[in-house]
Protein backbone atom coordinates (compact mmCIF):
# COMPACT_ATOMS: atom_id res chain seq x y z
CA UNK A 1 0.00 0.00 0.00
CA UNK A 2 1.10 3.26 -0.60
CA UNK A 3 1.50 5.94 2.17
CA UNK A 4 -0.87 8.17 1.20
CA UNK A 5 -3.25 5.10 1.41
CA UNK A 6 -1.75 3.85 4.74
CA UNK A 7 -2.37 7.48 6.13
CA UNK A 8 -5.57 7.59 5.05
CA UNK A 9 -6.70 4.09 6.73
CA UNK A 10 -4.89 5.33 9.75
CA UNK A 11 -6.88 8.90 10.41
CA UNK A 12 -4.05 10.70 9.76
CA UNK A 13 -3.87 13.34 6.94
CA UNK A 14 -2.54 16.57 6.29
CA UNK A 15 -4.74 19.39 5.60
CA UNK A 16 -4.36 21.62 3.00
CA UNK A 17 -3.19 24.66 3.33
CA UNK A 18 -5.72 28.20 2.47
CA UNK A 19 -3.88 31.03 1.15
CA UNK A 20 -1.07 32.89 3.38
CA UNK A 21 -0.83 30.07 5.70
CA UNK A 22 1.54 27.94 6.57
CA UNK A 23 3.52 24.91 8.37
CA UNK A 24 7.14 25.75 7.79
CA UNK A 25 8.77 29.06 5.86
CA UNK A 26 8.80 26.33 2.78
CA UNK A 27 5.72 26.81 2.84
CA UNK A 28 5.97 30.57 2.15
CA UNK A 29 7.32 32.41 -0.80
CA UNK A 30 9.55 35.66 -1.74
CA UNK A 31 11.12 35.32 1.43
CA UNK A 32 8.43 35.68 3.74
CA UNK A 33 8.67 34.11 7.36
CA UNK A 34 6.07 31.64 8.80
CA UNK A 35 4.48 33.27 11.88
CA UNK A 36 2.81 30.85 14.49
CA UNK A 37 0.76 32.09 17.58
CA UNK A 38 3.15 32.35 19.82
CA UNK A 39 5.90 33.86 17.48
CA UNK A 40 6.30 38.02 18.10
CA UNK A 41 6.18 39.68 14.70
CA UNK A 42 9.34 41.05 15.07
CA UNK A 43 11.00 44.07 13.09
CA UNK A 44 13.59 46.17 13.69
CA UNK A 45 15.17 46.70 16.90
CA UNK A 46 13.00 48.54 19.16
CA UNK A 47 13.37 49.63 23.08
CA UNK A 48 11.10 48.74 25.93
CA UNK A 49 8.40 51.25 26.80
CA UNK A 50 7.73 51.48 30.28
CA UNK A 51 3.84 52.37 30.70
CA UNK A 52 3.52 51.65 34.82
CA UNK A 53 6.24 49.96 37.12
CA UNK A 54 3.29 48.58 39.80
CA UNK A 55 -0.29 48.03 39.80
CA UNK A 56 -1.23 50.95 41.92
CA UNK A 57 -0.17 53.47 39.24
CA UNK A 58 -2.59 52.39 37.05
CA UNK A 59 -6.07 52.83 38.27
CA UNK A 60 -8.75 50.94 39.76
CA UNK A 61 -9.82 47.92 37.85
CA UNK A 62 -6.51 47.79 35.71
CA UNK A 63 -2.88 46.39 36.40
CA UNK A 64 0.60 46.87 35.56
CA UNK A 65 1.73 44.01 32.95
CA UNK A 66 4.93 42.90 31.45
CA UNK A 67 5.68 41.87 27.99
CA UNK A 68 8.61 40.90 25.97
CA UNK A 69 10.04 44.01 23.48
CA UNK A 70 9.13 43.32 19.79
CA UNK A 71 11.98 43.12 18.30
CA UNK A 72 14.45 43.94 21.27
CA UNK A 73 17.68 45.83 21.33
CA UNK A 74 18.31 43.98 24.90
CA UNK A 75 16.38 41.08 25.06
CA UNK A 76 15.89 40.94 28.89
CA UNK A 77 14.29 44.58 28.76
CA UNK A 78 10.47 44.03 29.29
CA UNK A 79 8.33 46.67 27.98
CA UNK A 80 5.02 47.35 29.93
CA UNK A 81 1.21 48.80 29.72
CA UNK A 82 -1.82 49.22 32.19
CA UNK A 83 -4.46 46.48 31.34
CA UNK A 84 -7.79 45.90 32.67
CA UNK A 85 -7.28 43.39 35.75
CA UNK A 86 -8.98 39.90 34.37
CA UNK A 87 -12.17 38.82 36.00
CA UNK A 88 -11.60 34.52 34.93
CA UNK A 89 -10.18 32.75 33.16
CA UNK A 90 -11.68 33.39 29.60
CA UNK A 91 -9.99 37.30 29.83
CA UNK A 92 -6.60 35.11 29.83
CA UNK A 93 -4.46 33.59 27.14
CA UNK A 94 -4.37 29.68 26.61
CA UNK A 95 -2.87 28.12 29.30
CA UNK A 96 -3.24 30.55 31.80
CA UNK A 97 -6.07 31.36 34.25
CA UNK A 98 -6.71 34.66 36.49
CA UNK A 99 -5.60 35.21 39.63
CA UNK A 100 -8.71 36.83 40.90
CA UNK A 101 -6.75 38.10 44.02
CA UNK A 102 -4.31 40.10 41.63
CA UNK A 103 -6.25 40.23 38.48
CA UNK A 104 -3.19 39.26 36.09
CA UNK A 105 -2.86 36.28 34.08
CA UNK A 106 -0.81 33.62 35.14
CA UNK A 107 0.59 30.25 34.07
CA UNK A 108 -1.59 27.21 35.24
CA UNK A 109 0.71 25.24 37.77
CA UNK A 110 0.57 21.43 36.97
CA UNK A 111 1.12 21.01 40.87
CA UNK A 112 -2.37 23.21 41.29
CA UNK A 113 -3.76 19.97 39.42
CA UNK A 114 -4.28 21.59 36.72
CA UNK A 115 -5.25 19.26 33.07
CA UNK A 116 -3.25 21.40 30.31
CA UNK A 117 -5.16 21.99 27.75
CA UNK A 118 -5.03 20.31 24.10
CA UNK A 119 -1.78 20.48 22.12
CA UNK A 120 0.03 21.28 25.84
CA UNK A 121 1.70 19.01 28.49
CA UNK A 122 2.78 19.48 32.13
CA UNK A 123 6.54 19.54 32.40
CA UNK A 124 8.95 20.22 35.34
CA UNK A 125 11.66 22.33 34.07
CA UNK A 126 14.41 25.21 34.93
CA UNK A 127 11.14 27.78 34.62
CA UNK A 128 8.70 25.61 36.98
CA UNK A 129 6.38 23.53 36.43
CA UNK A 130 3.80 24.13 33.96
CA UNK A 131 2.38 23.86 30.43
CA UNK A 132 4.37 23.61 27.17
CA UNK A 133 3.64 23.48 23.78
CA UNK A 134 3.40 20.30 21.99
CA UNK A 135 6.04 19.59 19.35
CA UNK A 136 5.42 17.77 16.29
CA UNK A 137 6.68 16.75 13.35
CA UNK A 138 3.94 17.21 11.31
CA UNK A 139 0.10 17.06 10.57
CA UNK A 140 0.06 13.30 10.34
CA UNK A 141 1.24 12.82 14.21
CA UNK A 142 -2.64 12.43 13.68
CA UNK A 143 -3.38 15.80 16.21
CA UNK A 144 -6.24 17.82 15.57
CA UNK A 145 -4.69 21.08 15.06
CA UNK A 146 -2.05 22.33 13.24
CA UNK A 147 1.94 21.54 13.14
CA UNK A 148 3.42 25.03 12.80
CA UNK A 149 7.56 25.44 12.92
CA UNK A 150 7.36 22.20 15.15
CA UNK A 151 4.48 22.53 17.68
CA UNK A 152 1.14 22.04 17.71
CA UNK A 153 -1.49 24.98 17.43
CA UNK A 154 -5.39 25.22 16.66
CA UNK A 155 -4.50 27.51 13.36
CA UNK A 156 -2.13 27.21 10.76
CA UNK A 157 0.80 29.80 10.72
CA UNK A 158 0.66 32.58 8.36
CA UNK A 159 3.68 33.86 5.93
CA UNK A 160 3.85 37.62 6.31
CA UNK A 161 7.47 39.92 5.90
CA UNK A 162 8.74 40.77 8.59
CA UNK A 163 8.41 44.28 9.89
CA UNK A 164 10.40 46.97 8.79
């Protein structure tokens, strides 16, 4: 049997592709990158911006966050911005939940018994225990989401420039 065949019998296939998106940058043309979700669109070298330095200085019903610099000139500078303070979980990004106490985001602790969610796992490692991104080798690891630059996502990648 051929392997297209085999794949097929198996569940596994790889879906195609709609315009712009992507798996790898082969997938992209005139030098364009393939962006997945958690990639920063980065350009050219930019410095952190400092919006707030504590939670108090912005306001009731908002908080002080941290975020990495797009494109930093020091990569351990951490640009920041008031925020409205998250009320649960669904105000936070995948794989985080809200600290009602504080009102940030944080990373779900696997030791809080936590259950990751899809295309995540609970590791222990140098940054603490918590959830990583899948890797993969590609769509047929039979997954039901996408394999973008070697981990697993709900969406394809898209192929985009990258900033000036």
């Amino acid at each position: 049997m051929n392997l297209l065949l085999l794949s097929l019998l198996a569940g596994c296939f790889e879906t195609p592709l709609d315009e712009g998106a992507c798996r790898t940058e082969a997938d992209c043309t005139d030098g364009m990158r393939c962006f997945d979700a958690d990639d920063p669109f980065y350009g050219d070298c930019q410095d952190a911006v400092r919006d707030c330095e504590d939670d108090p200085s912005c306001g009731d019903g908002n908080v002080c966050e941290e975020y990495p610099t797009e494109s930093p000139c020091n990569p351990d500078d951490l640009s920041s911005s008031c925020v409205l303070a998250c009320q649960d979980d669904d105000d936070c990004d995948e794989g985080q939940r809200c600290n009602l106490s504080t009102g940030h985001c944080v990373t779900w602790l696997c030791t809080d018994g936590y259950t990751c969610p899809i295309h995540f796992t609970c590791t222990d490692g140098a940054e603490g225990t918590g959830c990583v991104r899948d890797a993969c080798e590609g769509d047929e690891d039979c997954g039901d989401g996408w394999c973008v630059n070697g981990n697993y996502f709900a969406d394809a990648g898209f192929c985009s420039y990258s900033p000036p």
